[in-house]
PDB file of N, CA and C in Angstrom:
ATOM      1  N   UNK A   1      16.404 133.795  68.755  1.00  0.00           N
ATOM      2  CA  UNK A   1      16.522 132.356  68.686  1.00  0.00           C
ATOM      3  C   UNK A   1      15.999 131.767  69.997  1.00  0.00           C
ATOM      4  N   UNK A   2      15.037 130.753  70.293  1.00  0.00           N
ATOM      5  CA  UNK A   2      14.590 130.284  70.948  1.00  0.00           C
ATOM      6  C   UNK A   2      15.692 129.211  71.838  1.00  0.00           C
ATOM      7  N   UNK A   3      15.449 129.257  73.358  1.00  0.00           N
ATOM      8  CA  UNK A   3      16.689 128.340  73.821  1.00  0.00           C
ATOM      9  C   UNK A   3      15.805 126.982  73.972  1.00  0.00           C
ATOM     10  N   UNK A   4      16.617 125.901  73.834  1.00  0.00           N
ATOM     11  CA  UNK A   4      16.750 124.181  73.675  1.00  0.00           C
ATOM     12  C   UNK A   4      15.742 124.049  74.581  1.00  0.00           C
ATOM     13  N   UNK A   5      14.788 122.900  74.984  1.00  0.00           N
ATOM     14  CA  UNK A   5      14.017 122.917  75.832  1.00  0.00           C
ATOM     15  C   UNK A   5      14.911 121.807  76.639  1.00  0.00           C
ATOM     16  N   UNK A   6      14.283 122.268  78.125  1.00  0.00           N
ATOM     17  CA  UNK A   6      15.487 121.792  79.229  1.00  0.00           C
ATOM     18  C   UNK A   6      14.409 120.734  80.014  1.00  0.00           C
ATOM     19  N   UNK A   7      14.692 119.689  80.704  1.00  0.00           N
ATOM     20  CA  UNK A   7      14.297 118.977  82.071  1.00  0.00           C
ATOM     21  C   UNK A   7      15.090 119.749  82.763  1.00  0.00           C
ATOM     22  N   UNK A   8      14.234 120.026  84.472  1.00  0.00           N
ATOM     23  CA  UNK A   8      14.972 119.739  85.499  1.00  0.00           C
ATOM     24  C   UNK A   8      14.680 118.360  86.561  1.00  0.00           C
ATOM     25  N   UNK A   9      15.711 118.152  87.029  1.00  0.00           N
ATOM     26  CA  UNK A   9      15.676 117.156  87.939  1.00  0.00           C
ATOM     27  C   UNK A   9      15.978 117.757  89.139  1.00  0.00           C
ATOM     28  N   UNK A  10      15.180 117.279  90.409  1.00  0.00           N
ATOM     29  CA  UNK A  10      15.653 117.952  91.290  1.00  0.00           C
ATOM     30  C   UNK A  10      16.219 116.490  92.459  1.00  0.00           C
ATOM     31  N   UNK A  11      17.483 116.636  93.079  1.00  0.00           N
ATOM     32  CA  UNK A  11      17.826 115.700  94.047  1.00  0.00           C
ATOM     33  C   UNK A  11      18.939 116.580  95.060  1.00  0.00           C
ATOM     34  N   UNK A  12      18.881 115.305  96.158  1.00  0.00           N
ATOM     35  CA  UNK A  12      19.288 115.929  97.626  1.00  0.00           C
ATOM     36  C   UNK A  12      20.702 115.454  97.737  1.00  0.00           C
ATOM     37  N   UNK A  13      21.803 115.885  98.091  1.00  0.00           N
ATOM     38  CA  UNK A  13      22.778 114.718  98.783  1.00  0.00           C
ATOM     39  C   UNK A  13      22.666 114.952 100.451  1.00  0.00           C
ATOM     40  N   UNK A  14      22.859 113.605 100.961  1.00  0.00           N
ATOM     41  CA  UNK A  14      22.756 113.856 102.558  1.00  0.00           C
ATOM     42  C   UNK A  14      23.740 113.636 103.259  1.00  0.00           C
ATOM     43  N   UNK A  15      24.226 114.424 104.149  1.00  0.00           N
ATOM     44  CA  UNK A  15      25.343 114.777 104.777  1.00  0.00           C
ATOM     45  C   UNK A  15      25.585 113.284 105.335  1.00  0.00           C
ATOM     46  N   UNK A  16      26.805 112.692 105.115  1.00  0.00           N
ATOM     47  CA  UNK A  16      26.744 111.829 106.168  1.00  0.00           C
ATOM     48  C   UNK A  16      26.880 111.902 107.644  1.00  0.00           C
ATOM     49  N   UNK A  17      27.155 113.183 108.428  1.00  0.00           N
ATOM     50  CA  UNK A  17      27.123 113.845 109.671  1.00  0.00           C
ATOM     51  C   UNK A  17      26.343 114.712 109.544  1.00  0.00           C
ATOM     52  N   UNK A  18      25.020 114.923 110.350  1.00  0.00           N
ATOM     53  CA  UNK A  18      24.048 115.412 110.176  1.00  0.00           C
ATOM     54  C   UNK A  18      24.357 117.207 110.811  1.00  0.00           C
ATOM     55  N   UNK A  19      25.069 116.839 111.883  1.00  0.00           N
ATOM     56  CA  UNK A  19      24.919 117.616 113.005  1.00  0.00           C
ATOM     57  C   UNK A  19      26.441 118.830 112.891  1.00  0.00           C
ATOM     58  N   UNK A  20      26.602 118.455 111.557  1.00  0.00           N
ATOM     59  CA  UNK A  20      28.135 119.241 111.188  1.00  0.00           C
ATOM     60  C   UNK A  20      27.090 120.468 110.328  1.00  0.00           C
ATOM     61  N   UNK A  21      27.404 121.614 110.379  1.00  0.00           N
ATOM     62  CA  UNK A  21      27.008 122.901 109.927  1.00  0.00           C
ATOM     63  C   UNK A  21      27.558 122.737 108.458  1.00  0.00           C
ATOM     64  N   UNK A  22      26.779 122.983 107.168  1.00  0.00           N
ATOM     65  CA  UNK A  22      27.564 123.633 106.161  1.00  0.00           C
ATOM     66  C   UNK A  22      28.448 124.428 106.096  1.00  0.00           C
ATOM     67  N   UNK A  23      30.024 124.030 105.871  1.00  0.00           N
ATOM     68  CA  UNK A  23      31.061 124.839 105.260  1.00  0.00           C
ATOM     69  C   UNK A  23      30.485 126.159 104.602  1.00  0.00           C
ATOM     70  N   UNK A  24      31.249 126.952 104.894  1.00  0.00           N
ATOM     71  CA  UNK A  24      31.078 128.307 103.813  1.00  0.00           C
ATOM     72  C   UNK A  24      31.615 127.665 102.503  1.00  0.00           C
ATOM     73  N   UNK A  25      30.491 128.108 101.630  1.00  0.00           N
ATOM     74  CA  UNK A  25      31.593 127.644  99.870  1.00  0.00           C
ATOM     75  C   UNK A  25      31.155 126.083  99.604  1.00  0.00           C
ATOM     76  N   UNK A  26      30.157 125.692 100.784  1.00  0.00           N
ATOM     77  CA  UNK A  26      29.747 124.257 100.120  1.00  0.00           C
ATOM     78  C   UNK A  26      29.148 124.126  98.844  1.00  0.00           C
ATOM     79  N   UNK A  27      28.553 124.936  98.465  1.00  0.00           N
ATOM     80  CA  UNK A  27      27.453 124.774  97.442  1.00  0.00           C
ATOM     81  C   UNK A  27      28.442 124.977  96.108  1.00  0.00           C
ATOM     82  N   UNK A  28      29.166 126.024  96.216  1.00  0.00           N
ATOM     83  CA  UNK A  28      30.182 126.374  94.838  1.00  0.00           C
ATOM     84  C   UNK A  28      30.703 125.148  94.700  1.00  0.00           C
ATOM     85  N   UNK A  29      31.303 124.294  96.066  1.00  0.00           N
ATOM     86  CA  UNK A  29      32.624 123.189  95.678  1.00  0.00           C
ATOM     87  C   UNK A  29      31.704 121.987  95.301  1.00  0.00           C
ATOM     88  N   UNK A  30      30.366 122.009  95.329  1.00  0.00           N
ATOM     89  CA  UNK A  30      29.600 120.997  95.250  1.00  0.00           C
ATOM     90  C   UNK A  30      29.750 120.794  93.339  1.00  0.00           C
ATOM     91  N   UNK A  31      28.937 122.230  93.140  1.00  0.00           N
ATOM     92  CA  UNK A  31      28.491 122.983  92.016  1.00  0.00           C
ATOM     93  C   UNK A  31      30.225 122.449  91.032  1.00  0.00           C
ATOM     94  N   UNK A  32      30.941 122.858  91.717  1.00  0.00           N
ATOM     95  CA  UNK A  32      32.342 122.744  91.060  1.00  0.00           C
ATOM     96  C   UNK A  32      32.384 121.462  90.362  1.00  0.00           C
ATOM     97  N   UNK A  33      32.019 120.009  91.698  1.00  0.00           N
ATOM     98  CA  UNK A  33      32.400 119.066  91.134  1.00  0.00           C
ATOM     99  C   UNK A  33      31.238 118.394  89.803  1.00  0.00           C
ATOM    100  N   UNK A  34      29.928 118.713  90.325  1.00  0.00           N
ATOM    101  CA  UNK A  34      29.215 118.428  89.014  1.00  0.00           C
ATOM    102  C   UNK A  34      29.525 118.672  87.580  1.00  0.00           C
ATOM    103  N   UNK A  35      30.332 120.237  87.719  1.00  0.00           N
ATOM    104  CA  UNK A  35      30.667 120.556  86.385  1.00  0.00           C
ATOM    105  C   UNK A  35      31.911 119.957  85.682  1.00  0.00           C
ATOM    106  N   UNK A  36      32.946 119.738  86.663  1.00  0.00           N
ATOM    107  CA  UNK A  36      34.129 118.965  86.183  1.00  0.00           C
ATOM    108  C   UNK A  36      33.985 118.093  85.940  1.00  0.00           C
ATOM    109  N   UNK A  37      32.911 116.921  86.152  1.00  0.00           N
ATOM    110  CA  UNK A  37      32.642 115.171  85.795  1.00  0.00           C
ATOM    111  C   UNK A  37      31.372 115.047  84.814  1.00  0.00           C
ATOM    112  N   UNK A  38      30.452 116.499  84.172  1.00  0.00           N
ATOM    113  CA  UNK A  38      29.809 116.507  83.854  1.00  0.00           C
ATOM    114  C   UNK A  38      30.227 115.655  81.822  1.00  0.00           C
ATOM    115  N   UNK A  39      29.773 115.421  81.127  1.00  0.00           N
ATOM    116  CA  UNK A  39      29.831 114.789  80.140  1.00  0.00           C
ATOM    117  C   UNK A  39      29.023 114.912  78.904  1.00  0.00           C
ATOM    118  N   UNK A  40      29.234 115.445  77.746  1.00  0.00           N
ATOM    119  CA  UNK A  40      28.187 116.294  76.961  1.00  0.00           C
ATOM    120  C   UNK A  40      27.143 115.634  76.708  1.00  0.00           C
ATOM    121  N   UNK A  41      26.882 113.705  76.755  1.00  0.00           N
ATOM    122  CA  UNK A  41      25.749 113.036  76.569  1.00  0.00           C
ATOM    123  C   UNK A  41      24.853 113.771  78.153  1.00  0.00           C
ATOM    124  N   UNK A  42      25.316 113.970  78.955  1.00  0.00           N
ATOM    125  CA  UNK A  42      24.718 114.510  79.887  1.00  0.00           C
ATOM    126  C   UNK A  42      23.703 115.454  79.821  1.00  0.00           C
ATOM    127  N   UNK A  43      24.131 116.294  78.788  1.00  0.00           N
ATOM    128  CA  UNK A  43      23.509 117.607  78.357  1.00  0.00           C
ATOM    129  C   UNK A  43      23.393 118.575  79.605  1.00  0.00           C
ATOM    130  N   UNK A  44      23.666 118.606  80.453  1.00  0.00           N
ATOM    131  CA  UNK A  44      23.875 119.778  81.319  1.00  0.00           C
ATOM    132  C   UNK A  44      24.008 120.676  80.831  1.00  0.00           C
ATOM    133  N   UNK A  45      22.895 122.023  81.441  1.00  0.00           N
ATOM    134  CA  UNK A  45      22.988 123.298  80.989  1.00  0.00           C
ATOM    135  C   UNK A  45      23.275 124.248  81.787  1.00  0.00           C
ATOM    136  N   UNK A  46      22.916 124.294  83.456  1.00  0.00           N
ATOM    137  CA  UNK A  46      22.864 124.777  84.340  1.00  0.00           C
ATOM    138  C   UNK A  46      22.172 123.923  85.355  1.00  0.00           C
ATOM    139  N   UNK A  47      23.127 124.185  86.833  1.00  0.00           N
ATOM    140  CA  UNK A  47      22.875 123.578  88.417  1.00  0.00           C
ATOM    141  C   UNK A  47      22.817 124.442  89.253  1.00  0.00           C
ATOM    142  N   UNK A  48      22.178 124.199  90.106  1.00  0.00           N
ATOM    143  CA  UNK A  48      21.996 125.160  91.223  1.00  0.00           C
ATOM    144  C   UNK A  48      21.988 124.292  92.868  1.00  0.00           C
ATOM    145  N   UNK A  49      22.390 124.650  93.650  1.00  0.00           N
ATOM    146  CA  UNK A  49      22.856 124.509  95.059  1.00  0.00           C
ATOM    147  C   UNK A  49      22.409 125.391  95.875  1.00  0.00           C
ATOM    148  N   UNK A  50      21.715 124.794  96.818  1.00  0.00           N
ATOM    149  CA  UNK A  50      21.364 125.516  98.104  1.00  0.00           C
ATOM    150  C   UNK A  50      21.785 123.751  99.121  1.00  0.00           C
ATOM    151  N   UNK A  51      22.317 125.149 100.428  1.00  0.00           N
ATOM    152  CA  UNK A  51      22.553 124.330 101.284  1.00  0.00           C
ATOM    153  C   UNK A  51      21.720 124.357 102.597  1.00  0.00           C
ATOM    154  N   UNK A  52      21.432 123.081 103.210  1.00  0.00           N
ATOM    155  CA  UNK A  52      20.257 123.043 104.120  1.00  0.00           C
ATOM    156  C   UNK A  52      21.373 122.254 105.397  1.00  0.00           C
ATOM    157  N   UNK A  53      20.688 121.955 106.565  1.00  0.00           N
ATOM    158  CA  UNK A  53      21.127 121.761 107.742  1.00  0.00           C
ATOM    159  C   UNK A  53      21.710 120.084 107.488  1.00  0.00           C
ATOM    160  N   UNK A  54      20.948 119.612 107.304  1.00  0.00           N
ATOM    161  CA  UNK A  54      21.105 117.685 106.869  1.00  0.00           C
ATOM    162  C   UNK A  54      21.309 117.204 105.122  1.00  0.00           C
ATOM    163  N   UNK A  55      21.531 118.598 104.615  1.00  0.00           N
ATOM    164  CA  UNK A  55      21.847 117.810 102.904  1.00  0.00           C
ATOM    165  C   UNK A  55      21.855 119.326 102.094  1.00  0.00           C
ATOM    166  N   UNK A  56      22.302 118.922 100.739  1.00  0.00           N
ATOM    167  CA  UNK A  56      22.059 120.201  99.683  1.00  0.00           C
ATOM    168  C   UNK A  56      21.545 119.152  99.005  1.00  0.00           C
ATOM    169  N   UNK A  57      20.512 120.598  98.369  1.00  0.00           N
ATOM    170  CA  UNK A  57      19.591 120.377  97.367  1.00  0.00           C
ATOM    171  C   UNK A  57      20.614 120.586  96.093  1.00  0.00           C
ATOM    172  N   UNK A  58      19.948 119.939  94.542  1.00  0.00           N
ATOM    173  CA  UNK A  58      20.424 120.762  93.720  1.00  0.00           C
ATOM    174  C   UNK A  58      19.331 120.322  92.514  1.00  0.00           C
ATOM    175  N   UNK A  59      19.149 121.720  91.456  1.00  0.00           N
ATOM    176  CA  UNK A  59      18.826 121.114  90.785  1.00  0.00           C
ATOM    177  C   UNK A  59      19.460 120.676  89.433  1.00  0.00           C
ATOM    178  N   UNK A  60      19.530 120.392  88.679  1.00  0.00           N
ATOM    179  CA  UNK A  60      19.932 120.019  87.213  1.00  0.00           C
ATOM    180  C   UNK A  60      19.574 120.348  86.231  1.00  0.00           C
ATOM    181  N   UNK A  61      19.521 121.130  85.077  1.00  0.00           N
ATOM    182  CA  UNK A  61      18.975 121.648  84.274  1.00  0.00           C
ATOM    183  C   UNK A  61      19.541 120.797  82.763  1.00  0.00           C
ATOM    184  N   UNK A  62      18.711 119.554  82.144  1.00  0.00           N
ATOM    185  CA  UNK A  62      19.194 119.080  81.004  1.00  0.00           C
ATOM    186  C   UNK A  62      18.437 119.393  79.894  1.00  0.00           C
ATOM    187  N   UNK A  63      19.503 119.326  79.144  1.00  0.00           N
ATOM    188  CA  UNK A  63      18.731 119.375  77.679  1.00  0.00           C
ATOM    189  C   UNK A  63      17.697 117.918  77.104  1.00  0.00           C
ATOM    190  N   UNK A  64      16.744 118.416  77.030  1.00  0.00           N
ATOM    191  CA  UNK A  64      15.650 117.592  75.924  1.00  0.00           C
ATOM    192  C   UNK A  64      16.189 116.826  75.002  1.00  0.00           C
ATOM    193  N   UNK A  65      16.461 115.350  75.471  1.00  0.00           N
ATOM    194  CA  UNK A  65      16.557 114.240  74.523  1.00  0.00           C
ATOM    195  C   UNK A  65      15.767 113.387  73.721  1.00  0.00           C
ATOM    196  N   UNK A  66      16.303 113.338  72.523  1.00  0.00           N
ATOM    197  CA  UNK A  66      15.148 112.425  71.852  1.00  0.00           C
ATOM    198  C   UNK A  66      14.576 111.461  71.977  1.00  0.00           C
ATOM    199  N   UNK A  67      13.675 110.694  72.515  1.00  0.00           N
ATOM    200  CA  UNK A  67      13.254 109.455  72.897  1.00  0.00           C
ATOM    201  C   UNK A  67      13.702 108.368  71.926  1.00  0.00           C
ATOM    202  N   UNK A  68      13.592 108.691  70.545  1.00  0.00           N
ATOM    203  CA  UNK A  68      13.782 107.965  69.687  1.00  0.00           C
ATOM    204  C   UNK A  68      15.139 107.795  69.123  1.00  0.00           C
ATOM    205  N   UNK A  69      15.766 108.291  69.747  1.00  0.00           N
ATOM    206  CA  UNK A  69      16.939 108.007  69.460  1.00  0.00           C
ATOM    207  C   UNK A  69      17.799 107.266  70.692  1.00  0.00           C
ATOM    208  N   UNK A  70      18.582 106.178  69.277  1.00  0.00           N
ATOM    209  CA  UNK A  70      18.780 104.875  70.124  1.00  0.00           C
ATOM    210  C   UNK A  70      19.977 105.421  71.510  1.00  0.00           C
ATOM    211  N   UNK A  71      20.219 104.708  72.488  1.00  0.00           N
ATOM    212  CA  UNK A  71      21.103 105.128  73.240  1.00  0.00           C
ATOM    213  C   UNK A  71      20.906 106.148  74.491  1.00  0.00           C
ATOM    214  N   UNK A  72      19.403 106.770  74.025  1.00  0.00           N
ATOM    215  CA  UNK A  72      19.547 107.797  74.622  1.00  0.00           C
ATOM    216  C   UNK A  72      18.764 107.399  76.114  1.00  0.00           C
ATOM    217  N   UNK A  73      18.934 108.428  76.825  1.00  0.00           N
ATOM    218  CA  UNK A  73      18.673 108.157  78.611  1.00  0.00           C
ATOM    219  C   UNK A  73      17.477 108.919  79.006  1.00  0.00           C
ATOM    220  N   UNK A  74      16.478 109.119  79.870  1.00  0.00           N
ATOM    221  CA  UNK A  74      15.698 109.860  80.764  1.00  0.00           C
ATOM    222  C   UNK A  74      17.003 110.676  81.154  1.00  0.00           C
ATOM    223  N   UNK A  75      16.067 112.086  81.768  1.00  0.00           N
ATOM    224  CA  UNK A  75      16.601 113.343  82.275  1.00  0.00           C
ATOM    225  C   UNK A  75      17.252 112.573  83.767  1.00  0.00           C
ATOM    226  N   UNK A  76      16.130 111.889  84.853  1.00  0.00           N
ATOM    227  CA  UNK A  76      16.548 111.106  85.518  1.00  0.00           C
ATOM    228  C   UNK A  76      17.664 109.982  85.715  1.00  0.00           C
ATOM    229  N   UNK A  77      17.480 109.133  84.315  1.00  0.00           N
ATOM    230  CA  UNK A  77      18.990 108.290  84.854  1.00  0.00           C
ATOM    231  C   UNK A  77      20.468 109.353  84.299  1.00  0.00           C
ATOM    232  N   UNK A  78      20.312 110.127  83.246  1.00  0.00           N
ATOM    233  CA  UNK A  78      21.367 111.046  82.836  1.00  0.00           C
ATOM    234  C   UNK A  78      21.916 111.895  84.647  1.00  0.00           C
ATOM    235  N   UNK A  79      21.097 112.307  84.969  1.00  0.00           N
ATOM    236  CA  UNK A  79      21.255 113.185  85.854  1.00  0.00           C
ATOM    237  C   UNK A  79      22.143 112.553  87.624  1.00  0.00           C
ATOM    238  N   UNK A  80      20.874 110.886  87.771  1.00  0.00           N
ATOM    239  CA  UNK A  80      21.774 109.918  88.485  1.00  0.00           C
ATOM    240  C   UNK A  80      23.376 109.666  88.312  1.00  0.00           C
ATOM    241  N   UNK A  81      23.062 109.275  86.710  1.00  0.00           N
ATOM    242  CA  UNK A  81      24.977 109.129  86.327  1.00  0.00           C
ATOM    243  C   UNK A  81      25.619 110.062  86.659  1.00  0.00           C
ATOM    244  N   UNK A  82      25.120 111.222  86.661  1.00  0.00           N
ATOM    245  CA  UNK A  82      26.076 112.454  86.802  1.00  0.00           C
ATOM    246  C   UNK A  82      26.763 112.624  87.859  1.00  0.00           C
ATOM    247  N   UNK A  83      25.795 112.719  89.120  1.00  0.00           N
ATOM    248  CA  UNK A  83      25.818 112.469  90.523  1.00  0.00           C
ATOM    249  C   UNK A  83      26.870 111.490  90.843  1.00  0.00           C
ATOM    250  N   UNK A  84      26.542 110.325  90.530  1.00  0.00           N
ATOM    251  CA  UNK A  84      27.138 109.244  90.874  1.00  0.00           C
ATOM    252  C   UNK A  84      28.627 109.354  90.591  1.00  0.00           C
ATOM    253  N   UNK A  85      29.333 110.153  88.981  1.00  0.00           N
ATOM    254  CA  UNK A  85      30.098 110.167  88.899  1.00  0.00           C
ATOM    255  C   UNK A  85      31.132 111.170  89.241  1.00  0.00           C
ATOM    256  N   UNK A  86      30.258 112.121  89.648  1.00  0.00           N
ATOM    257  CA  UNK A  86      30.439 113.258  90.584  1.00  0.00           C
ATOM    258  C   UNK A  86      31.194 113.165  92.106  1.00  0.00           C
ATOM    259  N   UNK A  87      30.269 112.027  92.961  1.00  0.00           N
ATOM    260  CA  UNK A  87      30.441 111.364  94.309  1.00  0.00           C
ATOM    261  C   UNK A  87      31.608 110.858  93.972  1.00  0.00           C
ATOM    262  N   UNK A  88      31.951 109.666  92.854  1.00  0.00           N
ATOM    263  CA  UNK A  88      32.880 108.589  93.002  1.00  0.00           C
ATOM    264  C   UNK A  88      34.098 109.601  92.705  1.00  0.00           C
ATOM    265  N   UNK A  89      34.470 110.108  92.169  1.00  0.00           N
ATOM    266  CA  UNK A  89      35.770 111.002  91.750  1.00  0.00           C
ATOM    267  C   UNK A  89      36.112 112.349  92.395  1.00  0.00           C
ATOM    268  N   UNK A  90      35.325 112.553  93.614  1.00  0.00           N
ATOM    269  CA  UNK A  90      35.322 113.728  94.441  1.00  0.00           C
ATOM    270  C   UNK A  90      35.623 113.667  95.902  1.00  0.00           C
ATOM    271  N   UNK A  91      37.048 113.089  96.047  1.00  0.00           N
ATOM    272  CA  UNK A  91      37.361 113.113  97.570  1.00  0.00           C
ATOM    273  C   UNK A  91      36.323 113.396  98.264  1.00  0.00           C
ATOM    274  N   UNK A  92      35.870 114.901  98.453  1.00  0.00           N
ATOM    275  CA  UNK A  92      35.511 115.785  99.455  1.00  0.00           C
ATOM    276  C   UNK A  92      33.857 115.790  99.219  1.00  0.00           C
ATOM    277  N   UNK A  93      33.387 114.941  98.193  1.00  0.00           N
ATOM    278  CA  UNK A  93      31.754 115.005  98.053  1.00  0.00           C
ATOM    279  C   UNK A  93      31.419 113.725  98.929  1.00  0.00           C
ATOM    280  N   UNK A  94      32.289 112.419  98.562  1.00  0.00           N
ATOM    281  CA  UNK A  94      32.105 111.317  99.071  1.00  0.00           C
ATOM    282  C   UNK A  94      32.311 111.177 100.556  1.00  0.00           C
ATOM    283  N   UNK A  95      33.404 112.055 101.237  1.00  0.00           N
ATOM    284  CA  UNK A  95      33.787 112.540 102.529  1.00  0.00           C
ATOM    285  C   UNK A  95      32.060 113.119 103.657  1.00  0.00           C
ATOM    286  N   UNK A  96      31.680 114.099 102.343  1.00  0.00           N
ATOM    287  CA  UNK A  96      30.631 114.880 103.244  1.00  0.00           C
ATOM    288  C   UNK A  96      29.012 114.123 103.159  1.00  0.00           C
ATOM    289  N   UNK A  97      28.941 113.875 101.964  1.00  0.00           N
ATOM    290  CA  UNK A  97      27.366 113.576 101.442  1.00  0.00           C
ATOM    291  C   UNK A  97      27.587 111.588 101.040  1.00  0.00           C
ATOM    292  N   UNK A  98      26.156 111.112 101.243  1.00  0.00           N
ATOM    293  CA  UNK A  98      25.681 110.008 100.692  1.00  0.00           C
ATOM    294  C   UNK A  98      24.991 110.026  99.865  1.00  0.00           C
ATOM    295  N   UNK A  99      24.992 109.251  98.300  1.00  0.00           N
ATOM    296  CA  UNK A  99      24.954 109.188  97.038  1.00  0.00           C
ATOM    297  C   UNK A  99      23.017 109.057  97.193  1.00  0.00           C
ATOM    298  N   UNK A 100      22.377 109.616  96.701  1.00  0.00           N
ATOM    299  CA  UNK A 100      20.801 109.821  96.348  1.00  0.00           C
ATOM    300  C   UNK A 100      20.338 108.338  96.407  1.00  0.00           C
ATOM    301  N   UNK A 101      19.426 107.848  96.431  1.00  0.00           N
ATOM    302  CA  UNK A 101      18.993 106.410  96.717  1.00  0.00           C
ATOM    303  C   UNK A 101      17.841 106.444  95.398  1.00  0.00           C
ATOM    304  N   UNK A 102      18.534 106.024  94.071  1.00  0.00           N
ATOM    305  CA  UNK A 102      17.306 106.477  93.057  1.00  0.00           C
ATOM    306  C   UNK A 102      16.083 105.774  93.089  1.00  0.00           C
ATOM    307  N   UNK A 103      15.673 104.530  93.722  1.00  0.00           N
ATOM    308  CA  UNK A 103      14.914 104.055  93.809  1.00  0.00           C
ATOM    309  C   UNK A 103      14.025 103.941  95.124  1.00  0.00           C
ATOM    310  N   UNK A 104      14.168 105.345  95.769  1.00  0.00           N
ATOM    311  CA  UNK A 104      13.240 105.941  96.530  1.00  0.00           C
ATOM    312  C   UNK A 104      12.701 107.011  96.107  1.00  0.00           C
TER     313      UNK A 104
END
């Protein structure tokens, strides 16, 4: 059986203290909170985390939505919401990182 065809999106969060070292376990607790606020219109399939000196990367792996069907979102704003709702309900994301600037 052939698997679903996926977007990835790729975005940064940036530390709001630049000069603070990544925690050990940042990337899991990051990874953690995406998956707990994640939402099945989301279609999330798989994320990935790497951590860098001034931000983690991550990417997003969504499922292929129908254009034509009403309601539905870009891989991009799905993936923003995610984030966003990720940041707002995550003590410790909103503590460390600043929310992606989608219109850069």
């Amino acid at each position: 059986m052939a698997e679903p065809p996926v977007e990835i999106v790729y975005t940064s969060l940036h530390r709001r203290h630049p000069a603070v070292a990544p925690a050990p376990g940042e990337a899991a607790e990051v990874l953690g909170a995406v998956w707990a606020h994640a939402l099945p219109d989301d279609g999330l399939q798989h994320v990935s985390a790497r951590s860098e000196d001034n931000r983690i990367d991550l990417l997003l792996y969504l499922l292929t939505s129908d254009p034509d069907t009403p309601g539905t979102h870009c891989p991009l704003q799905r993936a923003t919401a995610l984030i966003a709702r990720s940041h707002q309900a995550s003590p410790s994301l909103r503590h460390q990182f600043l929310l992606p600037d989608p219109s850069a």
